[in-house]
C-alpha atoms as a PDB file:
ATOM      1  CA  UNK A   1       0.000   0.000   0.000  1.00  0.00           C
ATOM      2  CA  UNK A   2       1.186   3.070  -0.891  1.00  0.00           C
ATOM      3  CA  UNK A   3       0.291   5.415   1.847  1.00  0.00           C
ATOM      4  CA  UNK A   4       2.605   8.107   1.171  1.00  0.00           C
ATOM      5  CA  UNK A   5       0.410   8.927  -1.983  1.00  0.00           C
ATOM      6  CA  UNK A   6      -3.091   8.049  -0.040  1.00  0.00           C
ATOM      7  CA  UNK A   7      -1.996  10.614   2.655  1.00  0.00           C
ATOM      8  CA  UNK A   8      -0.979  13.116   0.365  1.00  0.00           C
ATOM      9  CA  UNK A   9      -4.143  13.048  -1.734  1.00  0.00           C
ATOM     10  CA  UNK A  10      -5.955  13.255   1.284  1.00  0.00           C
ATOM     11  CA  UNK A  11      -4.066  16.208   2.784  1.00  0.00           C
ATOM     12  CA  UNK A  12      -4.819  17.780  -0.844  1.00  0.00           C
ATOM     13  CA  UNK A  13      -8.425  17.106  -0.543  1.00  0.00           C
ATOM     14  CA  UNK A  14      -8.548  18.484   3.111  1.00  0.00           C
ATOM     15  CA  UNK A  15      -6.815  21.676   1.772  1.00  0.00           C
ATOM     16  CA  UNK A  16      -9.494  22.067  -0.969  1.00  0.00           C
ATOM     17  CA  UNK A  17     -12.074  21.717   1.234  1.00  0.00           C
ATOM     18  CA  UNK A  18     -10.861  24.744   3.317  1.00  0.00           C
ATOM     19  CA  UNK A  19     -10.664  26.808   0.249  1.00  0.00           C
ATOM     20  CA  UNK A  20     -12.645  29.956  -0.330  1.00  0.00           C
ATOM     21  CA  UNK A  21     -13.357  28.689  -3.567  1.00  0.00           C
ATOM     22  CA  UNK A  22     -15.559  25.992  -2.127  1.00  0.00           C
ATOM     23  CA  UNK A  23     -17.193  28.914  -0.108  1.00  0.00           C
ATOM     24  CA  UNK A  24     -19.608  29.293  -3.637  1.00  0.00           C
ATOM     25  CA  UNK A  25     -21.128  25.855  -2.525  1.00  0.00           C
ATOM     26  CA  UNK A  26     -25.514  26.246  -2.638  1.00  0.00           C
ATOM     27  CA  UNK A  27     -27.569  24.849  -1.005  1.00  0.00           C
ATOM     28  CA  UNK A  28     -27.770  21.679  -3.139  1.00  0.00           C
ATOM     29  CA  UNK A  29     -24.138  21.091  -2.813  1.00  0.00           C
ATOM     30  CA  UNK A  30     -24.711  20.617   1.392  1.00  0.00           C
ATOM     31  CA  UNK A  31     -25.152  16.699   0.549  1.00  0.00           C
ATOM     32  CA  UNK A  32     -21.848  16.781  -1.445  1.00  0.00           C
ATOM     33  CA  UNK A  33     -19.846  18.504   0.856  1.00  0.00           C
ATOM     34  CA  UNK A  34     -20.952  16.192   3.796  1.00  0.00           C
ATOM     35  CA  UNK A  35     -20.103  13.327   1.366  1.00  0.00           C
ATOM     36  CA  UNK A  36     -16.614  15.227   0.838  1.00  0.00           C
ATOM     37  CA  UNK A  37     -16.647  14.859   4.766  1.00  0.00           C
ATOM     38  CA  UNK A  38     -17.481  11.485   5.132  1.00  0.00           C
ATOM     39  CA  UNK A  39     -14.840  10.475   2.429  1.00  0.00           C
ATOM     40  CA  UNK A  40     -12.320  12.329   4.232  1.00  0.00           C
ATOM     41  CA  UNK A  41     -13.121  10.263   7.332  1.00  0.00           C
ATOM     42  CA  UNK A  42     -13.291   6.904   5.823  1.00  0.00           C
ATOM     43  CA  UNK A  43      -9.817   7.328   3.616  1.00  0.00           C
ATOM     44  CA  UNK A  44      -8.032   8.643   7.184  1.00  0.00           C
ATOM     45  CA  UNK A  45      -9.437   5.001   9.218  1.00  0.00           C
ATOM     46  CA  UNK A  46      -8.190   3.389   5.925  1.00  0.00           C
ATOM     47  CA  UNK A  47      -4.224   5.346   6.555  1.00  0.00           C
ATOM     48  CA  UNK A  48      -5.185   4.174  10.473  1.00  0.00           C
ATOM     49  CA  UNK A  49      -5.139   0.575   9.674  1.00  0.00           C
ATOM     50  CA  UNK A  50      -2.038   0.671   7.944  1.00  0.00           C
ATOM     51  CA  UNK A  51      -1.190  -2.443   6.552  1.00  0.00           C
ATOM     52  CA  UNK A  52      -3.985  -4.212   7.320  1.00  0.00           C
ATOM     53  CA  UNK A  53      -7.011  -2.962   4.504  1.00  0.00           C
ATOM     54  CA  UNK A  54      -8.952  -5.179   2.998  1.00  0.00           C
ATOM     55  CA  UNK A  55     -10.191  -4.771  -0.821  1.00  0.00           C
ATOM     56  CA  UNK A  56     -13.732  -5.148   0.801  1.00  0.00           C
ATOM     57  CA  UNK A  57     -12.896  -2.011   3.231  1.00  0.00           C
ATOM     58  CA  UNK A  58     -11.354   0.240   0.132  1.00  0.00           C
ATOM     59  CA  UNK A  59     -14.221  -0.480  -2.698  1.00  0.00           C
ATOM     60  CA  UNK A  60     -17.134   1.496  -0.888  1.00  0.00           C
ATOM     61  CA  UNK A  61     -14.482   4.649   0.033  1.00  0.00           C
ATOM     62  CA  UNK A  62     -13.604   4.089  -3.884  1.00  0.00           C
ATOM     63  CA  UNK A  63     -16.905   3.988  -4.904  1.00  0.00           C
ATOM     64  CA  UNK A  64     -17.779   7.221  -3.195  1.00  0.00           C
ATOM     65  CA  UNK A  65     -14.948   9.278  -4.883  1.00  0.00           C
ATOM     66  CA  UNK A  66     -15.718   8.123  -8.096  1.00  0.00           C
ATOM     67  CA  UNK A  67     -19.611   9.331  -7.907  1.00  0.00           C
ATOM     68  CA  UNK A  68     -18.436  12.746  -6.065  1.00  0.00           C
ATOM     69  CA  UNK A  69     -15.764  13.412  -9.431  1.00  0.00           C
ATOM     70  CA  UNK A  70     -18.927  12.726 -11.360  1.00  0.00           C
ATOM     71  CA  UNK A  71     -21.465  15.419  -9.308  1.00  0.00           C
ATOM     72  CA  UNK A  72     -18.714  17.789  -9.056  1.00  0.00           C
ATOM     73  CA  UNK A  73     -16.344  17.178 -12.297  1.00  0.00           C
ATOM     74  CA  UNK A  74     -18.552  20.425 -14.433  1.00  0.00           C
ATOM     75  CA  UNK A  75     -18.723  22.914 -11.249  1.00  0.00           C
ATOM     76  CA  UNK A  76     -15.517  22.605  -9.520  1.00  0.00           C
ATOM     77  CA  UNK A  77     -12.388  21.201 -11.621  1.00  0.00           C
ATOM     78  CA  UNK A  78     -10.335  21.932  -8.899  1.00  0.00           C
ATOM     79  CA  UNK A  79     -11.728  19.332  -6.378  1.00  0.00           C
ATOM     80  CA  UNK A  80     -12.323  16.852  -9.231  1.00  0.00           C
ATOM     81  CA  UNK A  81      -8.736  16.788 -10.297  1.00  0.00           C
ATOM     82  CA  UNK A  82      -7.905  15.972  -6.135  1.00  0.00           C
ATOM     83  CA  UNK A  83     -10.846  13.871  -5.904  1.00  0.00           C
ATOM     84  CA  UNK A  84      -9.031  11.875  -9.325  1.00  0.00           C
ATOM     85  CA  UNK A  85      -6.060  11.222  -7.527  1.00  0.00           C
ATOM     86  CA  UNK A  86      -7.404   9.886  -4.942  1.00  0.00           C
ATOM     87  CA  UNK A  87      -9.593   7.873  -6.540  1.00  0.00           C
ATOM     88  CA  UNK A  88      -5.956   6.867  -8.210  1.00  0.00           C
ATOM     89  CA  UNK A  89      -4.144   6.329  -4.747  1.00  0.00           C
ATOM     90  CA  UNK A  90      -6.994   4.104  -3.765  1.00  0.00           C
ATOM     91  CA  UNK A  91      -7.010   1.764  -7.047  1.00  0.00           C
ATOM     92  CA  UNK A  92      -3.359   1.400  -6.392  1.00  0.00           C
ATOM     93  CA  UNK A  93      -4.002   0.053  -3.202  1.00  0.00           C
ATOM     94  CA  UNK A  94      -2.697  -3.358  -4.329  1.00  0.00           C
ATOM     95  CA  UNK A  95      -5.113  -5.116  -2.469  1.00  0.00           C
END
């Protein structure tokens, strides 16, 4: 597992998250950013277990990024390119 490039993506993704770009999010984006959240969460338990990560514990977090790149790809190209890599870093997993 490459967790150098997992934790970087995710520090990326926290970073973009405490942009003021993202400040522009509506009201309809409030389920996407408590996705962005939850995805956050779930990738940092994933770090937490270190070596131990099953494909069966990585699929859903995958999952998840892929569908937020596709709600967020048109409005915010910013995240999506973050959200890509770490959709990358989790594919490489190995597992």
């Amino acid at each position: 597992m490459d967790h150098r490039q997992l934790f970087n993506s995710l520090e990326s993704l926290r970073q973009e998250l405490a942009s003021p770009k993202l400040e522009s999010l509506t009201e309809i984006d409030a389920e996407i950013h408590e996705k962005l959240g939850q995805v956050t969460g779930d990738i940092q338990k994933l770090l937490d277990q270190a070596g131990t990560v099953s494909r069966e514990e990585v699929e859903p977090v995958h999952d998840t990024v892929r569908d937020l790149v596709l709600r967020v790809e048109s409005d915010h190209p910013s995240l999506t390119s973050v959200l890509n890599r770490l959709a990358s870093s989790l594919s490489n997993l190995g597992i």
